[in-house]
Protein backbone atom coordinates (compact mmCIF):
# COMPACT_ATOMS: atom_id res chain seq x y z
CA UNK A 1 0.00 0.00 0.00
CA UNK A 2 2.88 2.56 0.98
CA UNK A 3 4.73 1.04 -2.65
CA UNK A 4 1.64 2.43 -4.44
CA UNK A 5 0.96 5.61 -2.94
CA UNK A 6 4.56 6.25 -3.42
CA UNK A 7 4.49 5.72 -7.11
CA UNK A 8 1.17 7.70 -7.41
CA UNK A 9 2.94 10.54 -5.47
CA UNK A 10 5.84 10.29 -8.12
CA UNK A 11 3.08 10.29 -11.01
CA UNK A 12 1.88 13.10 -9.76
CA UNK A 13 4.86 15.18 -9.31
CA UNK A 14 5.99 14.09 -12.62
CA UNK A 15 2.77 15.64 -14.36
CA UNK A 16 3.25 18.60 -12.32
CA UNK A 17 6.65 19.20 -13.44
CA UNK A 18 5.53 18.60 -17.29
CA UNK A 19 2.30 21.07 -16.60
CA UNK A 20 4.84 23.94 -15.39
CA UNK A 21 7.61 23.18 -18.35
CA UNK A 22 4.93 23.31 -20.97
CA UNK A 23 2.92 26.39 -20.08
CA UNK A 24 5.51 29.02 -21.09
CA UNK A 25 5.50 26.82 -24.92
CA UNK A 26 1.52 27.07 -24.97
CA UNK A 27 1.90 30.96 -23.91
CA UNK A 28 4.94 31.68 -26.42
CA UNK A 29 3.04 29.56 -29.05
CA UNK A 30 -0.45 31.65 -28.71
CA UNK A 31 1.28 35.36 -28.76
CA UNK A 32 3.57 34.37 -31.33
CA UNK A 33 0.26 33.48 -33.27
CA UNK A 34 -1.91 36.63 -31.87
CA UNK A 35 1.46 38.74 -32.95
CA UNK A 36 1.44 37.10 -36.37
CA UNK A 37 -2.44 38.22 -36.90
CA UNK A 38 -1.14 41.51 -35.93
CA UNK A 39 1.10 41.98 -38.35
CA UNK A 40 -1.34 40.27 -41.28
CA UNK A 41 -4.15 42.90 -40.56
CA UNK A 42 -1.92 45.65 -40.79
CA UNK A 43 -0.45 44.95 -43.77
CA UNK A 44 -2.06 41.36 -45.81
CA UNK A 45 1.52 40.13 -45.84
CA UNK A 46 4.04 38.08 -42.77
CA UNK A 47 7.04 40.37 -44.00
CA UNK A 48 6.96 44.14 -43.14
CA UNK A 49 10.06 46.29 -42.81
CA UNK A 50 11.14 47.73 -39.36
CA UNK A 51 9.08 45.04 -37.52
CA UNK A 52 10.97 41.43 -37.96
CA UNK A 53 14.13 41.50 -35.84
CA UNK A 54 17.90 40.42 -37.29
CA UNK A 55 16.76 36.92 -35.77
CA UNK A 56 13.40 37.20 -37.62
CA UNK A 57 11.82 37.73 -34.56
CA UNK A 58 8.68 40.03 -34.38
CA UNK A 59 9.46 43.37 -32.89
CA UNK A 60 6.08 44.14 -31.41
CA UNK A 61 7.00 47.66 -30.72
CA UNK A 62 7.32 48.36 -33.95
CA UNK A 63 4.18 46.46 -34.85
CA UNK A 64 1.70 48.61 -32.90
CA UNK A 65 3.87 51.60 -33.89
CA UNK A 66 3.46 50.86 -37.64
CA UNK A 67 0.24 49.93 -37.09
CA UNK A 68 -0.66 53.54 -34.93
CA UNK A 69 0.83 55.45 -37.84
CA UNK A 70 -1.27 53.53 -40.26
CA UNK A 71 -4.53 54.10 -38.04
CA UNK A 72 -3.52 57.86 -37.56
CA UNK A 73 -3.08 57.91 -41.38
CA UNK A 74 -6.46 57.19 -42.03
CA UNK A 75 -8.29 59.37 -39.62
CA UNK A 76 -6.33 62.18 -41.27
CA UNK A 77 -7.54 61.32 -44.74
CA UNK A 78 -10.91 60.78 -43.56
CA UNK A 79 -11.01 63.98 -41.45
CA UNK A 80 -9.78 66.19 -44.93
CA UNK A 81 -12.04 64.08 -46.88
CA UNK A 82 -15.43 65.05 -44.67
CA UNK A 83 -13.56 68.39 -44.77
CA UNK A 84 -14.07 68.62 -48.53
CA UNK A 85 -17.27 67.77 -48.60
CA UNK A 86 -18.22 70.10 -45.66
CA UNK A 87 -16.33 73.12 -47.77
CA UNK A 88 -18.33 71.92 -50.88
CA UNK A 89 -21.58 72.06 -49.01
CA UNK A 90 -21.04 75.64 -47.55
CA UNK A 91 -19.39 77.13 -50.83
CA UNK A 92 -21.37 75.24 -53.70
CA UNK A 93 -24.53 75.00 -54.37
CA UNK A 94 -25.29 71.23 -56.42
CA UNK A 95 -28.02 71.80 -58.69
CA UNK A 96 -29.89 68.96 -59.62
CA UNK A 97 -31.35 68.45 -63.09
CA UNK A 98 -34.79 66.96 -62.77
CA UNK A 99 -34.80 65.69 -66.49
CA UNK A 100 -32.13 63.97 -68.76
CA UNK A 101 -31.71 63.61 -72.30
CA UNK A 102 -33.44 60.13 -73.21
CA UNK A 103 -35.72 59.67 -70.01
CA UNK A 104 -37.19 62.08 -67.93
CA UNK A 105 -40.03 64.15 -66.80
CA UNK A 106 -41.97 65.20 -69.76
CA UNK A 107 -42.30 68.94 -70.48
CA UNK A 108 -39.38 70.09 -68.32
CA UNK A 109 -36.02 71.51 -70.30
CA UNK A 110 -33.56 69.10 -70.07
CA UNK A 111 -30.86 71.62 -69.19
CA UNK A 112 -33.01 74.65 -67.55
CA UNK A 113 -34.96 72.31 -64.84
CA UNK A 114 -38.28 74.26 -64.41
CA UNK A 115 -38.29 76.08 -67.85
CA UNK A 116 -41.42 74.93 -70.59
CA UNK A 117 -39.82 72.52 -73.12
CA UNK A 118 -40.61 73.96 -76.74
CA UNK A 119 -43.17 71.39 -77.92
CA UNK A 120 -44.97 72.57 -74.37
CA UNK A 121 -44.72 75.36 -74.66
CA UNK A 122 -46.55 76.14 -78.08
CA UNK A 123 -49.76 74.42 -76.91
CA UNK A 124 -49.50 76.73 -73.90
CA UNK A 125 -50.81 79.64 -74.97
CA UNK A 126 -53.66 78.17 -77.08
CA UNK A 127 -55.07 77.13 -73.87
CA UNK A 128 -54.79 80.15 -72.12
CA UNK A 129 -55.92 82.10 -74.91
CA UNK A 130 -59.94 80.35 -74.82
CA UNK A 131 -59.38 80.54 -70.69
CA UNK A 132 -58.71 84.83 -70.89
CA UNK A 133 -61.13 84.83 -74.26
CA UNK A 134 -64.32 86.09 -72.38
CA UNK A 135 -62.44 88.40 -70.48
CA UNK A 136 -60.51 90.04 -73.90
CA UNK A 137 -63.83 89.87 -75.98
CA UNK A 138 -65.60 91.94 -73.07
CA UNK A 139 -63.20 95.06 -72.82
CA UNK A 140 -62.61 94.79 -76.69
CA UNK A 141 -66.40 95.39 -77.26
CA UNK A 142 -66.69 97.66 -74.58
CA UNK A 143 -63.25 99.66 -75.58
CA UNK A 144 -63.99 99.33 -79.47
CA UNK A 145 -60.81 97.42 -79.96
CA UNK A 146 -60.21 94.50 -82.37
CA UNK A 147 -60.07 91.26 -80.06
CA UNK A 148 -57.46 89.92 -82.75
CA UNK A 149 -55.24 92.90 -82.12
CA UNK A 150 -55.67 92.28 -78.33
CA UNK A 151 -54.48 88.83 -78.57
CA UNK A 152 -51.86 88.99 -80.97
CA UNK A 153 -50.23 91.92 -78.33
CA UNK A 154 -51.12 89.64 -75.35
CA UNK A 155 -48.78 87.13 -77.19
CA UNK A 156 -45.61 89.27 -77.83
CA UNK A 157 -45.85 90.57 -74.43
CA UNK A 158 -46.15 88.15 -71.81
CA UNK A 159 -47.09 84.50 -74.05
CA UNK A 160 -50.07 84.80 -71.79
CA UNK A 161 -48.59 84.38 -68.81
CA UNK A 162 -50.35 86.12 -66.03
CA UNK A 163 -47.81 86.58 -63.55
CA UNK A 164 -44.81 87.85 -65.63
CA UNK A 165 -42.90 90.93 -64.66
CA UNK A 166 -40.77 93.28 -66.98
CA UNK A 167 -37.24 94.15 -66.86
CA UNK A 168 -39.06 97.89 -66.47
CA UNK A 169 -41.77 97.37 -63.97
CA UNK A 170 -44.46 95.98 -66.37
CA UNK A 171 -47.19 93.12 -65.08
CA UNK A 172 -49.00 90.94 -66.08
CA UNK A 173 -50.65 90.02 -69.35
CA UNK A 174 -50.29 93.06 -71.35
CA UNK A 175 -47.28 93.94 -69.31
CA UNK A 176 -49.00 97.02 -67.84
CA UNK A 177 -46.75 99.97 -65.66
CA UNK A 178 -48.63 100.23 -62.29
CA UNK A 179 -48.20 104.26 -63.29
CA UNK A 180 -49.86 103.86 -66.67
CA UNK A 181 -53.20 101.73 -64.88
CA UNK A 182 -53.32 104.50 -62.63
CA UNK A 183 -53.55 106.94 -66.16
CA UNK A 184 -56.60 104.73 -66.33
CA UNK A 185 -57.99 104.85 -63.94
CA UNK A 186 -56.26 102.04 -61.48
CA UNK A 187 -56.33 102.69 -57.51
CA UNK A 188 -55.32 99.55 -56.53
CA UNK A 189 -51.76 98.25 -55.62
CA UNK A 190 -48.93 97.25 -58.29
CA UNK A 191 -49.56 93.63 -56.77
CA UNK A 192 -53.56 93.45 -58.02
CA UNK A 193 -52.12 93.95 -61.71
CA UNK A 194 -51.55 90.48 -61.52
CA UNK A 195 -54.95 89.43 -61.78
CA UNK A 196 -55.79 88.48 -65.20
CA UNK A 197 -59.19 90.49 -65.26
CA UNK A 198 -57.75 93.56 -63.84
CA UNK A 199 -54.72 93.31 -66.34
CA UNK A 200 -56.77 93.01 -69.09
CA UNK A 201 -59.49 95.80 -68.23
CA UNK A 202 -56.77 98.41 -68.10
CA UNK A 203 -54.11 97.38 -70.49
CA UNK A 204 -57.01 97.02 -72.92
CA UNK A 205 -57.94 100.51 -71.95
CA UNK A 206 -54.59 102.07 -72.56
CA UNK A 207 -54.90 99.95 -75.97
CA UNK A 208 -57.95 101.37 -77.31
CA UNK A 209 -56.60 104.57 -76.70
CA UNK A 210 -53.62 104.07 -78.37
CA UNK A 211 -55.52 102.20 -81.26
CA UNK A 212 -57.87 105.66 -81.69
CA UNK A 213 -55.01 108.12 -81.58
CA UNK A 214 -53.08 105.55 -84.06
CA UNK A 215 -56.07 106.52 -86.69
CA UNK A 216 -56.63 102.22 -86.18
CA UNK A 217 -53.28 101.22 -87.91
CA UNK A 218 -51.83 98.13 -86.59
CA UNK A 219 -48.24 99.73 -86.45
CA UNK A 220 -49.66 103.22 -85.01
CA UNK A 221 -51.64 101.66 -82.49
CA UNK A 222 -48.31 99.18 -81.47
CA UNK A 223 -46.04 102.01 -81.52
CA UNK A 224 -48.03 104.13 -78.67
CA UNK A 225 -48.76 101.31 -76.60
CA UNK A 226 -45.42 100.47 -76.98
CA UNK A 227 -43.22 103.80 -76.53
CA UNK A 228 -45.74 106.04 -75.26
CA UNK A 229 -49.01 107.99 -76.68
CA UNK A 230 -47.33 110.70 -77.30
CA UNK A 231 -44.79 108.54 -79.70
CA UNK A 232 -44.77 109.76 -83.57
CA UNK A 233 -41.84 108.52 -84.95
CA UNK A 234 -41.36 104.80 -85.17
CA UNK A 235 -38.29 103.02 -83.37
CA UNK A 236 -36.67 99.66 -84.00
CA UNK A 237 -37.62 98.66 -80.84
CA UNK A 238 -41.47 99.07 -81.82
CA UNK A 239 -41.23 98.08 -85.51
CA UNK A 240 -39.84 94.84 -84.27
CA UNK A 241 -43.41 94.63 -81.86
CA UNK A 242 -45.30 95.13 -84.66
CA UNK A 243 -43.68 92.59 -86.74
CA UNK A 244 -44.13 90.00 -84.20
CA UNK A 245 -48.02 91.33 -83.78
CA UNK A 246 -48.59 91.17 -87.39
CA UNK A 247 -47.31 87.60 -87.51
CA UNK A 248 -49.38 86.81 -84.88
CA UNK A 249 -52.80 88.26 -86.44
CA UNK A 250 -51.59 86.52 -89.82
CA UNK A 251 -51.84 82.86 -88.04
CA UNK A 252 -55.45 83.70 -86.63
């Protein structure tokens, strides 16, 4: 009985002794792997300059250095790259283009987003001519003005668009001066020329005035309404207007 506890006391010492001699080969075994990861994340290779000794032994110092540097690398190029894009948001505006060439919203330019494409823009005015066509017929029976001649100068000046403004101050429709309505009678504000009926009732006006003191010629009446009642000689300006006018009252 003492013979075998003896020998199980020696098996047990000897295991003890092999435990202790092979723990520092496990440890040395599982950094030198978990070094060698290291070094393959930083740079997708097991050979990097600076960090294998003379012995081609790992130099962890200059691992995580290398590594640090590499880290601090990127934050820098990330940090100017959000810069760039920060700057670019302050300084530039990005204008997006709604519609391309070959696919995209019909009726919109395909390089001035928001602008009437041309084959729109021709059917436009035909439809807004029969939707202000009561109103012009009205004030050209009441004014003694040819609704033709009111029309074609609706056209030319504003393509019947009710809310344009001049370079000069003019509104609306007929591209009436706020001062000139008031001629007319006009009390309101230079904002209630907008209104199609109220355009029309004064520029109309001012038309069939310009139209009587014209003797009814088509280039007499344009010139006054265009430079003035008071206008006798005609201008380039207003010879070109009553070109355009006369081309209009030749396709109606």
């Amino acid at each position: 009985m003492k013979r075998m506890t003896a020998m199980a006391a020696a098996i047990a010492a000897a295991f003890t002794s092999f435990a202790a001699n092979a723990q520092p080969l496990v440890s040395k075994d599982s950094d030198s792997a978990d070094n060698a990861s290291v070094v393959s994340a930083v740079d997708g290779n097991n050979s990097l300059p600076g960090v294998w000794g003379s012995n081609n032994s790992l130099d962890l110092t200059a691992a995580h250095g290398m590594r640090a540097k590499k880290g601090k690398a990127a934050r820098v190029k990330h940090s100017k790259h959000s810069r760039h894009h920060a700057s670019l948001g302050g300084k530039h505006r990005v204008k997006v283009a709604l519609n391309t060439r070959g696919g995209g919203l019909p009726g919109v330019d395909p390089v001035r987003t928001g602008s009437i494409a041309q084959n729109a823009a021709a059917a436009t005015p035909q439809l807004a001519k029969a939707q202000y066509s009561t109103i012009v017929s009205r004030y050209a029976a009441a004014y003694g003005v040819p609704a033709e001649l009111a029309h074609a100068v609706i056209k030319v000046e504003s393509n019947y668009r009710a809310n344009a403004r001049g370079g000069a101050g003019e509104i609306g429709l007929m591209q009436i001066k706020p001062a000139t309505a008031r001629m007319m009678g006009y009390s309101g504000g230079a904002s209630g020329l907008f209104n199609p009926e109220t355009n029309i009732k004064y520029g109309m006006k001012y038309l069939a005035q310009a139209h009587s003191l014209s003797g009814g010629t088509t280039c007499g009446t344009i010139l006054k309404y265009n430079a003035g009642h008071g206008a006798k000689r005609m201008n380039p300006v207003s010879a070109a207007y009553c070109s355009k006018v006369k081309q209009q009252l030749a396709m109606n």
